[in-house]
N, C-alpha and C. Protein backbone atom coordinates (compact mmCIF):
# COMPACT_ATOMS: atom_id res chain seq x y z
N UNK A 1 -50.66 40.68 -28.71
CA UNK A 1 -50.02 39.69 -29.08
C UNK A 1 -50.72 38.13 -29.37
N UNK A 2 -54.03 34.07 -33.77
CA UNK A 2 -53.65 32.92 -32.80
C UNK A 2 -54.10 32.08 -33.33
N UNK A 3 -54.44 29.07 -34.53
CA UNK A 3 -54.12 27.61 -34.54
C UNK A 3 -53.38 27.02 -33.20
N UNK A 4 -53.40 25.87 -33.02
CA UNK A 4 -53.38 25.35 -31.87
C UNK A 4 -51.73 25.17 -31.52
N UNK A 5 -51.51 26.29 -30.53
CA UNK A 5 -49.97 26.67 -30.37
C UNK A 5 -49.73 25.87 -28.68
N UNK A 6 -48.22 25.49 -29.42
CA UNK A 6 -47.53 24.31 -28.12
C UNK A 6 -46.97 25.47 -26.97
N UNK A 7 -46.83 25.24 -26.21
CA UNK A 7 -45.96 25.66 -24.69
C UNK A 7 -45.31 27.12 -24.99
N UNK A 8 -44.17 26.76 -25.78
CA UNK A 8 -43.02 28.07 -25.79
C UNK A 8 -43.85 29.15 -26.72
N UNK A 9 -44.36 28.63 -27.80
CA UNK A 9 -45.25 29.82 -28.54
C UNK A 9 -46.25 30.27 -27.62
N UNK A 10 -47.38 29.59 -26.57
CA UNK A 10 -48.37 30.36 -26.02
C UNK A 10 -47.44 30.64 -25.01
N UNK A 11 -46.66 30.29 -24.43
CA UNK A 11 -45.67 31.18 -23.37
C UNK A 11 -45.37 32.63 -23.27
N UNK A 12 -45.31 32.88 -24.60
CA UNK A 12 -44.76 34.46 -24.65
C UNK A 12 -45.97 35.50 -24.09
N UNK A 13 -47.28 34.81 -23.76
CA UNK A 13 -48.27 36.17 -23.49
C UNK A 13 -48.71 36.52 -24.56
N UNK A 14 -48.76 36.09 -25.56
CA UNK A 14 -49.50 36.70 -26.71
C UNK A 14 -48.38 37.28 -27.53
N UNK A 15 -47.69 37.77 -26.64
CA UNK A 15 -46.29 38.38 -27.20
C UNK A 15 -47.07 39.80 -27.68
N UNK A 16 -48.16 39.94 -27.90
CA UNK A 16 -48.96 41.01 -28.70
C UNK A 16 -48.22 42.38 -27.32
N UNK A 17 -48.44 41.79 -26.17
CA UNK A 17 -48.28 43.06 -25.14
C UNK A 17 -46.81 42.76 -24.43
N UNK A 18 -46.32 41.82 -24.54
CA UNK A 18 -44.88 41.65 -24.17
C UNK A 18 -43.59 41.94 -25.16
N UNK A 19 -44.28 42.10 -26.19
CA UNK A 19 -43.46 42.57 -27.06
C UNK A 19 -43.53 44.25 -26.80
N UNK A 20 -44.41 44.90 -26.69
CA UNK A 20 -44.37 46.35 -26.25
C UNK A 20 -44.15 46.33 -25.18
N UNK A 21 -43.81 45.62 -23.93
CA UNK A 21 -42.52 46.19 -23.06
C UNK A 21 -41.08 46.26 -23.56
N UNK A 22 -40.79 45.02 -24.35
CA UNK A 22 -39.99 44.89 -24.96
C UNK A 22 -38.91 45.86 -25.55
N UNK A 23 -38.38 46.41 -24.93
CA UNK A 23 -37.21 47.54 -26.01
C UNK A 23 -37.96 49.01 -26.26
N UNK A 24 -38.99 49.31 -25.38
CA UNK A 24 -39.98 50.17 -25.58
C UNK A 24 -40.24 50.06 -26.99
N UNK A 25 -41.27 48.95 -27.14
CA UNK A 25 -42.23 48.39 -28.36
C UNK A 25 -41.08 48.55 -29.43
N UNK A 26 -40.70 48.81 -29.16
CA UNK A 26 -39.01 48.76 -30.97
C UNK A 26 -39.77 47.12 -31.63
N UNK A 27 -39.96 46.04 -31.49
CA UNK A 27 -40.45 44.83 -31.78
C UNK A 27 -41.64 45.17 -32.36
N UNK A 28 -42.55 45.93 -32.36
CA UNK A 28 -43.52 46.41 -33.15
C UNK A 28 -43.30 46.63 -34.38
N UNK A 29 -43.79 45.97 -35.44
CA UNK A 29 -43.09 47.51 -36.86
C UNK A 29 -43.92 47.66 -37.44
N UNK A 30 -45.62 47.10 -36.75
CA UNK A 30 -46.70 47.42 -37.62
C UNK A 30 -46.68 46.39 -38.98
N UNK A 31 -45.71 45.50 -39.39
CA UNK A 31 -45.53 45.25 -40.75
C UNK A 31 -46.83 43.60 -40.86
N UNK A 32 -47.32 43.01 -41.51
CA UNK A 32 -48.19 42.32 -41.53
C UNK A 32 -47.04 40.86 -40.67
N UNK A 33 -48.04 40.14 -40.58
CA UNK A 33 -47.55 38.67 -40.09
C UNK A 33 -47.27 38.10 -40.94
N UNK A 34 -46.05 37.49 -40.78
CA UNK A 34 -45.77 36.06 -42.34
C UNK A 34 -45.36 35.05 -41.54
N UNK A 35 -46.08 34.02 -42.23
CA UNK A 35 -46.18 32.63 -41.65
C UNK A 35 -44.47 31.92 -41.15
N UNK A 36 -44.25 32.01 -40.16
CA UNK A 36 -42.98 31.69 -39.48
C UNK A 36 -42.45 29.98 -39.75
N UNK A 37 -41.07 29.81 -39.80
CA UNK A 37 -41.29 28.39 -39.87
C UNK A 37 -41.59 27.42 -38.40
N UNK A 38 -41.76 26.28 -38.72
CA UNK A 38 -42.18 25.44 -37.17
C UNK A 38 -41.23 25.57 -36.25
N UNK A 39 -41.60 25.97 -34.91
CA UNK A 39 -40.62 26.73 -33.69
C UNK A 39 -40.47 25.20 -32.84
N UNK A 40 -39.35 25.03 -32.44
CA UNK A 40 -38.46 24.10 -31.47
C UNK A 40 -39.26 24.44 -30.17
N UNK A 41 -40.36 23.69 -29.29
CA UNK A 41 -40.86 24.44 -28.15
C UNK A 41 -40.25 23.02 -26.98
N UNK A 42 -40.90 23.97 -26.07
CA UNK A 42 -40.48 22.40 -24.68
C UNK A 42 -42.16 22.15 -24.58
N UNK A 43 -42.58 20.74 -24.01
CA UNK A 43 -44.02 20.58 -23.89
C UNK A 43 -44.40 21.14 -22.78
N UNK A 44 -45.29 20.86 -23.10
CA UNK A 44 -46.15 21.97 -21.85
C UNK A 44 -47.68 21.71 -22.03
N UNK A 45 -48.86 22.28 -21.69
CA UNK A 45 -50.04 22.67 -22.25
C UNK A 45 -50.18 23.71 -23.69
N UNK A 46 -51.31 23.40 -24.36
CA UNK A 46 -51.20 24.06 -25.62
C UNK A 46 -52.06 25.51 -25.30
N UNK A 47 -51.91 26.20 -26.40
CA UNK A 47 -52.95 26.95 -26.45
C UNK A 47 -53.74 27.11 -27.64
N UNK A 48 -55.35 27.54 -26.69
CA UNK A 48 -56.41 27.05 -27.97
C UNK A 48 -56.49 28.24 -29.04
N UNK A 49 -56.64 27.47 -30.37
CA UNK A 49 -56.31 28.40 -31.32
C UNK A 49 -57.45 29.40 -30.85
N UNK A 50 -56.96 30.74 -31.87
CA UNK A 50 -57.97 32.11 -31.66
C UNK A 50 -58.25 32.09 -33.24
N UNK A 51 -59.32 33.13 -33.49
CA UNK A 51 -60.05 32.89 -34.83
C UNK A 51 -59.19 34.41 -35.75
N UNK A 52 -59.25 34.30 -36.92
CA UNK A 52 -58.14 35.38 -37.48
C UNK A 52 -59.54 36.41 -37.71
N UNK A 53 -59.27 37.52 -37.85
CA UNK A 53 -60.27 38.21 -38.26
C UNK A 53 -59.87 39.93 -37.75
N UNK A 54 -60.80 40.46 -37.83
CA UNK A 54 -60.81 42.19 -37.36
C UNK A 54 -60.67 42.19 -35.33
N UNK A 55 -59.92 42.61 -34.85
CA UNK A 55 -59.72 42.39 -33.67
C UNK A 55 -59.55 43.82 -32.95
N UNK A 56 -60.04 43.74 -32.12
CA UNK A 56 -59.59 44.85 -31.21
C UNK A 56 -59.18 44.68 -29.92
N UNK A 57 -57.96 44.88 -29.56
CA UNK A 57 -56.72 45.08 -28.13
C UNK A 57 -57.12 46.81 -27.72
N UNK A 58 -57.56 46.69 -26.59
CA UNK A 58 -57.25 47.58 -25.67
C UNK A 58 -56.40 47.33 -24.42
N UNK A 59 -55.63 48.11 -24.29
CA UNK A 59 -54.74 47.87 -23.53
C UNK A 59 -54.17 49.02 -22.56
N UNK A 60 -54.22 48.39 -21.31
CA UNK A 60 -53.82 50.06 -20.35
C UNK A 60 -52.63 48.70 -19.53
N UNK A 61 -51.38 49.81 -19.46
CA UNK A 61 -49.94 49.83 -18.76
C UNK A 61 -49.71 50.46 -17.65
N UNK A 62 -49.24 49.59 -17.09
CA UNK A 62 -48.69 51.04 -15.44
C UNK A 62 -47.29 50.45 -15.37
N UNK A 63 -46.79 51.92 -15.50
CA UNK A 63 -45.23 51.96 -15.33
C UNK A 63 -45.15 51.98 -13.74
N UNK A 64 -44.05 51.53 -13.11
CA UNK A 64 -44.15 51.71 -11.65
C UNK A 64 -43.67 53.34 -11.48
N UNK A 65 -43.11 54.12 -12.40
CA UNK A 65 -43.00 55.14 -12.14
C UNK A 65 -43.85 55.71 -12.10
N UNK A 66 -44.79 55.49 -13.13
CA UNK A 66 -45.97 56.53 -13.25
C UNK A 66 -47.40 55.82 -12.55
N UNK A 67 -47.97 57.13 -11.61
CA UNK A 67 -48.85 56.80 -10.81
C UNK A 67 -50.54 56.18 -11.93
N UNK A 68 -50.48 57.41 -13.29
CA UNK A 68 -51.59 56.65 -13.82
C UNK A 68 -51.90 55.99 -14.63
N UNK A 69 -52.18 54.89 -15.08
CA UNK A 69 -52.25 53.90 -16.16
C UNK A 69 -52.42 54.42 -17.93
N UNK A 70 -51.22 53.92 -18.74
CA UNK A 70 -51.63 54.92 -20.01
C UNK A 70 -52.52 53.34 -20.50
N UNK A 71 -53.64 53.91 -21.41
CA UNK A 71 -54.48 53.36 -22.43
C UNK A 71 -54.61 53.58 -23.59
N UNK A 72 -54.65 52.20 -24.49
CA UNK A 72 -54.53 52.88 -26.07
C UNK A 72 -55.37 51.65 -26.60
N UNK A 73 -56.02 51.71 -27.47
CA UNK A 73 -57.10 51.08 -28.36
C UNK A 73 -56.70 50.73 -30.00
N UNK A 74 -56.46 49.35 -30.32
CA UNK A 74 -56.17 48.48 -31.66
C UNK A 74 -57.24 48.26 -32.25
N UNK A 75 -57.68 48.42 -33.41
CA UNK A 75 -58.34 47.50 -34.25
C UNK A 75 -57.55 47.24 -35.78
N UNK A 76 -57.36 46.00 -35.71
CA UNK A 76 -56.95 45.67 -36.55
C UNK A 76 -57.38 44.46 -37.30
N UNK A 77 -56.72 43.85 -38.75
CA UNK A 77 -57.14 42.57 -38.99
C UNK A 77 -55.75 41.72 -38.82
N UNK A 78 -56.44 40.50 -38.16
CA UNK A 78 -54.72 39.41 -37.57
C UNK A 78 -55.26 38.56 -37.77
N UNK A 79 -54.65 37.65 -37.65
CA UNK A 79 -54.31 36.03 -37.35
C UNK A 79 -53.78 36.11 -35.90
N UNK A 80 -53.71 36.15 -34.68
CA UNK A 80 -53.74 36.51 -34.02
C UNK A 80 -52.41 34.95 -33.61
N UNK A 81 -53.07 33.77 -33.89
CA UNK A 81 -51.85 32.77 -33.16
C UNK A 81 -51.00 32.88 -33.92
N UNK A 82 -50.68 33.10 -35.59
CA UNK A 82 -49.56 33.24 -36.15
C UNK A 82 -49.17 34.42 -36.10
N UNK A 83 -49.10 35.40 -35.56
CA UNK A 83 -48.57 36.43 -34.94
C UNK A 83 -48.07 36.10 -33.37
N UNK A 84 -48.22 35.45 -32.57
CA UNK A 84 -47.66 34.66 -31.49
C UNK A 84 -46.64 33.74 -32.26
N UNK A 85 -46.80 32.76 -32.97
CA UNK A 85 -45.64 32.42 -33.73
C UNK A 85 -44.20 33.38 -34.35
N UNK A 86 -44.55 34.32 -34.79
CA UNK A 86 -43.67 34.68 -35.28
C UNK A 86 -43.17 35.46 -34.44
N UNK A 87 -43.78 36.16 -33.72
CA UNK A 87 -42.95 36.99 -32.57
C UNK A 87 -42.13 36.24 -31.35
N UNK A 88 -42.64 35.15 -31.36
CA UNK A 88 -41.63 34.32 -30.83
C UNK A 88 -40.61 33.90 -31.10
N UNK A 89 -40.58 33.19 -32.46
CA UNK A 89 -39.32 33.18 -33.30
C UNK A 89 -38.39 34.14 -33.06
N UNK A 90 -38.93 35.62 -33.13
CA UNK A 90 -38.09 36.47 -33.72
C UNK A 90 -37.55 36.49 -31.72
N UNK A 91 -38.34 36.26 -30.91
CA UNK A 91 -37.57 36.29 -29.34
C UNK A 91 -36.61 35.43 -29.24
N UNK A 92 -36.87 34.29 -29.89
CA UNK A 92 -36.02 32.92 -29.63
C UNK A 92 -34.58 33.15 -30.66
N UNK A 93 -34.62 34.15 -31.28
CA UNK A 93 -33.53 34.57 -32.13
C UNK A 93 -32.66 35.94 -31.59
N UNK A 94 -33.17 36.06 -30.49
CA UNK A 94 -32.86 36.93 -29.81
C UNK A 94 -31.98 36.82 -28.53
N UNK A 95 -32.08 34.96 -28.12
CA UNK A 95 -31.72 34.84 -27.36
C UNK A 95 -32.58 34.19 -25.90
N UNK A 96 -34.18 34.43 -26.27
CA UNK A 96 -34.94 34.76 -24.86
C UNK A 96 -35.20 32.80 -24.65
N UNK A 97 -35.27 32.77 -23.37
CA UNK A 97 -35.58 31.45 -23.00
C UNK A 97 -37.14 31.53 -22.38
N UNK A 98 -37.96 30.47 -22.74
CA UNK A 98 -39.32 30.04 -22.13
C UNK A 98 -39.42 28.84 -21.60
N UNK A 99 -40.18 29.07 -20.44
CA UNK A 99 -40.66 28.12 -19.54
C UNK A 99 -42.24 27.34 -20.64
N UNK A 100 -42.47 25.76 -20.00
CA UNK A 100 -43.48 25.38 -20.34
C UNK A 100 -44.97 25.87 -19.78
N UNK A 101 -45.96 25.79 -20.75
CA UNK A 101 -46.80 26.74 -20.85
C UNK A 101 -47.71 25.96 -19.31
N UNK A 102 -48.02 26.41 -18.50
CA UNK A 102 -48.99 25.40 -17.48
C UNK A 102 -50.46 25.78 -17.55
N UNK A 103 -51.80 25.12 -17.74
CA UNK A 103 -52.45 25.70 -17.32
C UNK A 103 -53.61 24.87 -16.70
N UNK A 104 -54.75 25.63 -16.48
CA UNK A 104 -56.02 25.59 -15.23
C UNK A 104 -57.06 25.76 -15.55
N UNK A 105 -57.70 25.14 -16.41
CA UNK A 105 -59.35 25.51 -16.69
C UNK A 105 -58.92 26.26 -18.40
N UNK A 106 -59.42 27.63 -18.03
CA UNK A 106 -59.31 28.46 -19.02
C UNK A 106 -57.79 29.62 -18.94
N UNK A 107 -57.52 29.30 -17.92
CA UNK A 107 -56.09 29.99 -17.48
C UNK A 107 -54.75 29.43 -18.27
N UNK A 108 -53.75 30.12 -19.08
CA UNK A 108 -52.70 29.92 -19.26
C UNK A 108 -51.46 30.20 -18.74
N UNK A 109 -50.48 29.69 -18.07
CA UNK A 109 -49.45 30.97 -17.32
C UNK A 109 -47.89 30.26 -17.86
N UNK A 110 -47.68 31.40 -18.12
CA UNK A 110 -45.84 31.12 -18.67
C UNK A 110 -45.08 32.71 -18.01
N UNK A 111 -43.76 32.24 -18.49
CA UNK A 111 -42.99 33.17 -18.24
C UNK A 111 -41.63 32.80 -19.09
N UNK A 112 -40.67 33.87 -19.21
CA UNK A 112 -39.83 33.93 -20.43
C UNK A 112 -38.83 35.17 -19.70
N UNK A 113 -37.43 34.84 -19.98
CA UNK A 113 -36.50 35.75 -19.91
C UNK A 113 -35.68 36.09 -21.28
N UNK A 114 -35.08 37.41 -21.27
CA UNK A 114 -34.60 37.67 -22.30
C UNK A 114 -33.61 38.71 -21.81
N UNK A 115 -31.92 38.35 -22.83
CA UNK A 115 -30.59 39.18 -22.37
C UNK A 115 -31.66 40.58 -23.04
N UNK A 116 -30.77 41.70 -22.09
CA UNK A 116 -31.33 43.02 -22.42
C UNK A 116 -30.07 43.87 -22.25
N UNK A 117 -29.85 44.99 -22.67
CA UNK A 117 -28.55 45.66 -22.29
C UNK A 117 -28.48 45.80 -20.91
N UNK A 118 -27.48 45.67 -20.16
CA UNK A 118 -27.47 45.44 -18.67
C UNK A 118 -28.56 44.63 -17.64
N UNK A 119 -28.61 43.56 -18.41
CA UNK A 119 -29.25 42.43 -17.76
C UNK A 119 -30.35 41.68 -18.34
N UNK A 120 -31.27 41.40 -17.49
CA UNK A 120 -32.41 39.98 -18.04
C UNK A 120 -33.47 40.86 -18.11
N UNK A 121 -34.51 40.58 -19.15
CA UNK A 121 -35.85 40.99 -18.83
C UNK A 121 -36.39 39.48 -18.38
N UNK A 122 -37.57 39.57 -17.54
CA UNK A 122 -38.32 38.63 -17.13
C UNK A 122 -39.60 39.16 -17.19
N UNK A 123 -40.06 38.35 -17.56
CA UNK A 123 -41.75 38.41 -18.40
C UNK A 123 -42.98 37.48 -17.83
N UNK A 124 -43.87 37.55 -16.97
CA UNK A 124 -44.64 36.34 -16.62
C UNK A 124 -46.05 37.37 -16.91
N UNK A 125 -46.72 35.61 -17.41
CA UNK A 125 -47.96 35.99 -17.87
C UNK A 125 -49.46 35.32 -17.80
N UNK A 126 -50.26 35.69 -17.77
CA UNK A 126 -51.77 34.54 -17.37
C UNK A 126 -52.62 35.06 -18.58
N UNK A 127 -52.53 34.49 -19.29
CA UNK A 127 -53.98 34.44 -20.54
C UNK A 127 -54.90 33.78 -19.98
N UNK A 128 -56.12 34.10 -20.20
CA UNK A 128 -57.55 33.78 -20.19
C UNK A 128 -58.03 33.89 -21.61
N UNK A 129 -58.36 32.49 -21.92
CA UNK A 129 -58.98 32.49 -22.99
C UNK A 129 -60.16 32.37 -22.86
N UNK A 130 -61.25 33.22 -23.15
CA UNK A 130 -62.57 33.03 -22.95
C UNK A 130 -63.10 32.46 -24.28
N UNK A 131 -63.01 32.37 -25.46
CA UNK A 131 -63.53 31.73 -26.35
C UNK A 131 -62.54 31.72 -27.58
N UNK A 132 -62.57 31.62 -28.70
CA UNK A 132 -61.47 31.77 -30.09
C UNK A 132 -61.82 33.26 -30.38
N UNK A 133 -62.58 33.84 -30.24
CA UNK A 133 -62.73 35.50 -30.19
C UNK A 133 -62.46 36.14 -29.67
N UNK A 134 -61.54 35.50 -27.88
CA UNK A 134 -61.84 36.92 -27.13
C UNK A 134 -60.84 36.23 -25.46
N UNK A 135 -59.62 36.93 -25.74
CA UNK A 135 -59.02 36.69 -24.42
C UNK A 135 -58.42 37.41 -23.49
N UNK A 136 -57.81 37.29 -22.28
CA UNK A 136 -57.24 38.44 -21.70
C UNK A 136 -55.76 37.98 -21.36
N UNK A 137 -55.02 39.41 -21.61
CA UNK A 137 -53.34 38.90 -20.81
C UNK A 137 -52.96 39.51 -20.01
N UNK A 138 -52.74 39.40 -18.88
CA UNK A 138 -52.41 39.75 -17.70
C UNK A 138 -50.97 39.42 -17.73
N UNK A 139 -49.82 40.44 -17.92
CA UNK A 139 -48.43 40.06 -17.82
C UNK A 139 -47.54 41.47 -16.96
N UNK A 140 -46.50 40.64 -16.73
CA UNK A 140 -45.73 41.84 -15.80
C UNK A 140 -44.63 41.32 -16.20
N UNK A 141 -43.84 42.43 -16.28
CA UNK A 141 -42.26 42.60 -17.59
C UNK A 141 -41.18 43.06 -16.01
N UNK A 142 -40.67 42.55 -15.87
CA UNK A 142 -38.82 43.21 -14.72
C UNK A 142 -38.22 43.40 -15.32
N UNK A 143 -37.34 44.31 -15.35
CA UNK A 143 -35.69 44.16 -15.96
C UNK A 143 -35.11 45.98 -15.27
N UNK A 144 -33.93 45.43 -14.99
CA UNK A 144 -33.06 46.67 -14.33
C UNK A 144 -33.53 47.39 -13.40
N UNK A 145 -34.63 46.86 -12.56
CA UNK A 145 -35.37 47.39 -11.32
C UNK A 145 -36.21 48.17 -11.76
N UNK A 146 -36.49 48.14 -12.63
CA UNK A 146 -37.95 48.75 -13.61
C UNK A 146 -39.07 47.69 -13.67
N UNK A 147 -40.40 48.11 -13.31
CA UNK A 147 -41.44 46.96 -13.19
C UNK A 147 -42.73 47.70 -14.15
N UNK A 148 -43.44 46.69 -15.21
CA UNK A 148 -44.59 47.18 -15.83
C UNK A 148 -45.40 46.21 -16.10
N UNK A 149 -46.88 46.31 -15.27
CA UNK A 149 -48.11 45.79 -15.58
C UNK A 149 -48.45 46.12 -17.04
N UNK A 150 -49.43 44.99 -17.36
CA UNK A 150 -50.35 45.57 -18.48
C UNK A 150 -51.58 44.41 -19.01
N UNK A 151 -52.13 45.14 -19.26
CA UNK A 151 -53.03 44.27 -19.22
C UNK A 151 -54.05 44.25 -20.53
N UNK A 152 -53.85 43.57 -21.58
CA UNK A 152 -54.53 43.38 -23.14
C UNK A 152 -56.11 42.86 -22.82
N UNK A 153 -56.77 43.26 -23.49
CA UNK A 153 -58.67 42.70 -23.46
C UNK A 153 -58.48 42.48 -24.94
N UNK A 154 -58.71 41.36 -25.89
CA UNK A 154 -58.83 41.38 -26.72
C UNK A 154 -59.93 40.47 -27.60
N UNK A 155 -60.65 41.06 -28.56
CA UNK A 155 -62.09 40.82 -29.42
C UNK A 155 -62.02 40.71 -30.60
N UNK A 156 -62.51 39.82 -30.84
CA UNK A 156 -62.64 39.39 -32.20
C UNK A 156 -64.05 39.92 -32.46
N UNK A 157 -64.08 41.31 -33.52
CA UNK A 157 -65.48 42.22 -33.72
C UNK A 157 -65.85 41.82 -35.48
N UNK A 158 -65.33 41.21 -35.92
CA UNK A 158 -66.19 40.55 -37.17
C UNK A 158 -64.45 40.15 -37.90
N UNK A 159 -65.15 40.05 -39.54
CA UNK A 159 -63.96 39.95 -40.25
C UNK A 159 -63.63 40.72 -41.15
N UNK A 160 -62.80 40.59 -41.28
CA UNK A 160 -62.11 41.95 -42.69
C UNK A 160 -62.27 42.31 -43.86
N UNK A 161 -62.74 43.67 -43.92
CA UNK A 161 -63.02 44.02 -45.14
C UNK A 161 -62.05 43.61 -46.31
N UNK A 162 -62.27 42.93 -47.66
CA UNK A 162 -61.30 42.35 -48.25
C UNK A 162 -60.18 43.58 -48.93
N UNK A 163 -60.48 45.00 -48.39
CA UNK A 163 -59.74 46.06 -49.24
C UNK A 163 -58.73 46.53 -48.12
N UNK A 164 -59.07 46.07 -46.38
CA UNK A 164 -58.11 46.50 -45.18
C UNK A 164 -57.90 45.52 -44.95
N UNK A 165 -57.38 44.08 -45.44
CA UNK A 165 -56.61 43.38 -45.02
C UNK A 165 -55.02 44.00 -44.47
N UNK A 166 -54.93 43.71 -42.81
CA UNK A 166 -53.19 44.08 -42.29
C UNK A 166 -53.67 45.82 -42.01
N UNK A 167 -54.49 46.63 -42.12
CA UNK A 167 -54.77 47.59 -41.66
C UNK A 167 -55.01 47.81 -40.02
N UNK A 168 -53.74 48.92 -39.91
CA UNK A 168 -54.46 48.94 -37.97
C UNK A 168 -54.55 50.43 -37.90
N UNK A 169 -55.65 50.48 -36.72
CA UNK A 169 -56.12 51.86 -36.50
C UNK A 169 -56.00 51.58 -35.19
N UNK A 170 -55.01 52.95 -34.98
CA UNK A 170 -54.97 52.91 -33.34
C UNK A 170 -55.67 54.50 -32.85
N UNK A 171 -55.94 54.51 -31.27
CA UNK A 171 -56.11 55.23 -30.82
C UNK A 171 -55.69 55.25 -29.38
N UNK A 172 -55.78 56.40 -28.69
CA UNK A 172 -54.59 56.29 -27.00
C UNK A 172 -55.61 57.56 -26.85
N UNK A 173 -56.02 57.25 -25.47
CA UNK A 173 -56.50 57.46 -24.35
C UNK A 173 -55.34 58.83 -23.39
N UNK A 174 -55.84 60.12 -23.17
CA UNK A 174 -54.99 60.89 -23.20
C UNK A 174 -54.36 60.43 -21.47
């Protein structure tokens, strides 16, 4: 789940991995990013833009049901903060409320609730931005006494071939 995004947009976690707790990933549709209009946020700390280019998210989940962590591997080409833009939008149209973004050095931490069929999801999250290439999200999703870690590594590995622009190749870890 990046230009220099206010509070409620870096709030969501990237949204890249909170959106796949989300409705079991239903918020996914694979479809490219389109530039969202300017989002209503509360202030907070910003977050520092990320660089658009060929990226790769690996990402391993632990369901509290399940004892072993599933893993699955992205490369794709993004814009990575206007894809935090727009997936926010599309939360904030949904209903979901965000807290202001706080952060600590290189640490970001927010959290966000959202109506879900029989109750709230609650979403808290700690980005580490290590450079405009390369950050981590550490978020944990509640809702209906169901609990899921997960945890995104994500790299900026060059830029896009001009013929796979919006191309993603995934792979999952058996």
């Amino acid at each position: 789940m990046p230009h220099v995004l206010n509070a409620s947009a870096a709030g969501t976690g990237l949204l890249l991995v909170a959106l796949g707790s989300l409705h079991g990933a239903a918020a996914q549709d694979g479809a490219p990013p389109t530039q969202p209009p300017p989002l209503k946020v509360t202030s907070g700390a910003q977050l520092p833009p990320l660089q658009p280019g060929l990226w790769e998210y690996r990402r391993e989940v632990l369901l509290a049901a399940s004892p072993k962590a599933q893993q699955s591997n992205v490369r794709k080409c993004s814009d990575p903060s206007s894809e935090i833009k727009q997936k926010t939008l599309e939360l904030q149209q949904k209903g979901c409320q965000f807290s202001a973004l706080k952060s600590k050095g290189n640490q970001y931490r927010s959290s966000w609730t959202c109506p879900v069929p029989g109750g709230v999801l609650v979403d808290r999250n700690v980005v580490t931005v290590k450079s405009a290439t390369s950050y981590q999200d550490d978020n944990e999703v509640r809702s209906g006494g169901q609990f899921t870690r997960s945890t995104v590594v994500a790299n900026r590995v060059g830029d896009c071939p001009a013929n796979e622009a919006g191309n993603t190749a995934k792979s999952h870890a058996p």
